[in-house]
C-alpha atoms as a PDB file:
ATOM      1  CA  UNK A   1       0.000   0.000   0.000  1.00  0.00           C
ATOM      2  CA  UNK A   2       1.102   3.394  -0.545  1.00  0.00           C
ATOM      3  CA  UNK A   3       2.269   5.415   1.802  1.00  0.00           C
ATOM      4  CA  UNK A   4      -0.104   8.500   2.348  1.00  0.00           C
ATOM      5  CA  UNK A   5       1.259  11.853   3.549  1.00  0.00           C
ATOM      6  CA  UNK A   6      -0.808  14.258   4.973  1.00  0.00           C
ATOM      7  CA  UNK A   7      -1.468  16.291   2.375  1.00  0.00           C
ATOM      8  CA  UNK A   8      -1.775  13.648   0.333  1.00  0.00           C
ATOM      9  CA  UNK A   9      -4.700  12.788   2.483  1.00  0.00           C
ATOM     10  CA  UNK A  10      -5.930  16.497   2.496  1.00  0.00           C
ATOM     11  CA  UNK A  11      -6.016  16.251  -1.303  1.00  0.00           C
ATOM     12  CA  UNK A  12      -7.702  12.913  -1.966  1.00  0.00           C
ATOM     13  CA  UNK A  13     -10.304  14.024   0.265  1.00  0.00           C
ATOM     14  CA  UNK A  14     -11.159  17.036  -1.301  1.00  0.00           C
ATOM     15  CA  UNK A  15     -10.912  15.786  -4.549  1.00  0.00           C
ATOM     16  CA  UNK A  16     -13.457  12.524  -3.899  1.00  0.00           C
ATOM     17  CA  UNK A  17     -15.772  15.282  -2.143  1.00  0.00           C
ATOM     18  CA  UNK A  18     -15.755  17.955  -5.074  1.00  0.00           C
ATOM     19  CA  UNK A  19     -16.467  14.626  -7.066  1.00  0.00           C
ATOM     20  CA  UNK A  20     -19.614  13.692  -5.471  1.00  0.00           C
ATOM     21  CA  UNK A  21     -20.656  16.820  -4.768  1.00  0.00           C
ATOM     22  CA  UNK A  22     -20.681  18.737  -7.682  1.00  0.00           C
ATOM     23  CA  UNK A  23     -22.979  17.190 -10.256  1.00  0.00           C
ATOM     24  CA  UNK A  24     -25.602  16.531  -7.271  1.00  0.00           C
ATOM     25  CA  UNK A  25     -25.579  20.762  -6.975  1.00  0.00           C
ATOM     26  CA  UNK A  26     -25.929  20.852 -10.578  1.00  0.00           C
ATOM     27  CA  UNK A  27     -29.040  19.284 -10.729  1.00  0.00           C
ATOM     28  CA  UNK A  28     -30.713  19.697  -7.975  1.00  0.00           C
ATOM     29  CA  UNK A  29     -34.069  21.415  -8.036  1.00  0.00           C
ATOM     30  CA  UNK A  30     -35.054  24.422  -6.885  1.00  0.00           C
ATOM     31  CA  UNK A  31     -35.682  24.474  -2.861  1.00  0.00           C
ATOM     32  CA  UNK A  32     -34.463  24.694   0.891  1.00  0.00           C
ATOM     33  CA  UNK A  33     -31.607  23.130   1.614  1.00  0.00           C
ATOM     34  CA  UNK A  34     -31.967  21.361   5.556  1.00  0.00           C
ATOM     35  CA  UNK A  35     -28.800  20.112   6.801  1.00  0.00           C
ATOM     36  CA  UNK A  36     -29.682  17.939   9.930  1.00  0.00           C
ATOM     37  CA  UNK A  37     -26.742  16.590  12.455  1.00  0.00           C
ATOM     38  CA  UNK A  38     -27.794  12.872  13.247  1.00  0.00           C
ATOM     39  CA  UNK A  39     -25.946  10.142  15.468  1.00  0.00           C
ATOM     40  CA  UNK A  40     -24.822   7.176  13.760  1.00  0.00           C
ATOM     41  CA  UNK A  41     -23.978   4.239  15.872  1.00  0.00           C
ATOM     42  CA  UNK A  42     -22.534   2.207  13.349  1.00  0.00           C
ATOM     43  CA  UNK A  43     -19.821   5.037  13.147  1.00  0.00           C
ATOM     44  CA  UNK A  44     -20.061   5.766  16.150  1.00  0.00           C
ATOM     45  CA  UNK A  45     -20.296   9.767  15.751  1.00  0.00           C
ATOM     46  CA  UNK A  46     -22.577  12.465  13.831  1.00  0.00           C
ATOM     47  CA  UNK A  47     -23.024  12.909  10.324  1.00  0.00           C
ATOM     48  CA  UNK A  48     -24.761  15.416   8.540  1.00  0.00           C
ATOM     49  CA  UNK A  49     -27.963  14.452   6.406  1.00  0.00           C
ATOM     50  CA  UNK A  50     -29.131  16.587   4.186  1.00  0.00           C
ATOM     51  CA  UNK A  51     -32.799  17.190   2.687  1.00  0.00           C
ATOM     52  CA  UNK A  52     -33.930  19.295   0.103  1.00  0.00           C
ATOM     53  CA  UNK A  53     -37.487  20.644   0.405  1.00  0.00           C
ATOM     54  CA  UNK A  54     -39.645  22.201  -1.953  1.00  0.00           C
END
C-alpha cells in the first residue's frame, strides 16, 4: 500500500468530495436546503444528512 502523507490525504479528500458533490448541486431542483446533524452508531459519531425541500 502506498504510503499516504498528509497532504496527500488532504487532497484525496477534497478531490473525492468535489467529485460527489458537484454534479448533485448541478441538478438539484429548486428548494431549501436542511442540513440535519444525526448520530450514527454504526460510526459511532454524527453525520450530517441533508434534505432538500420544496
Amino acid at each position: 500500500m502506498a504510503k499516504l502523507t498528509r497532504r496527500g490525504f488532504l487532497g484525496t479528500a477534497t478531490a473525492a468530495t468535489l467529485v460527489r458533490g458537484l454534479p448533485n448541486l448541478a441538478k438539484a431542483p429548486a428548494g431549501r436546503r436542511i442540513l440535519t446533524l444525526v448520530y450514527d452508531k454504526s460510526l459511532g459519531m454524527m453525520r450530517a444528512v441533508e434534505r432538500i425541500v420544496p
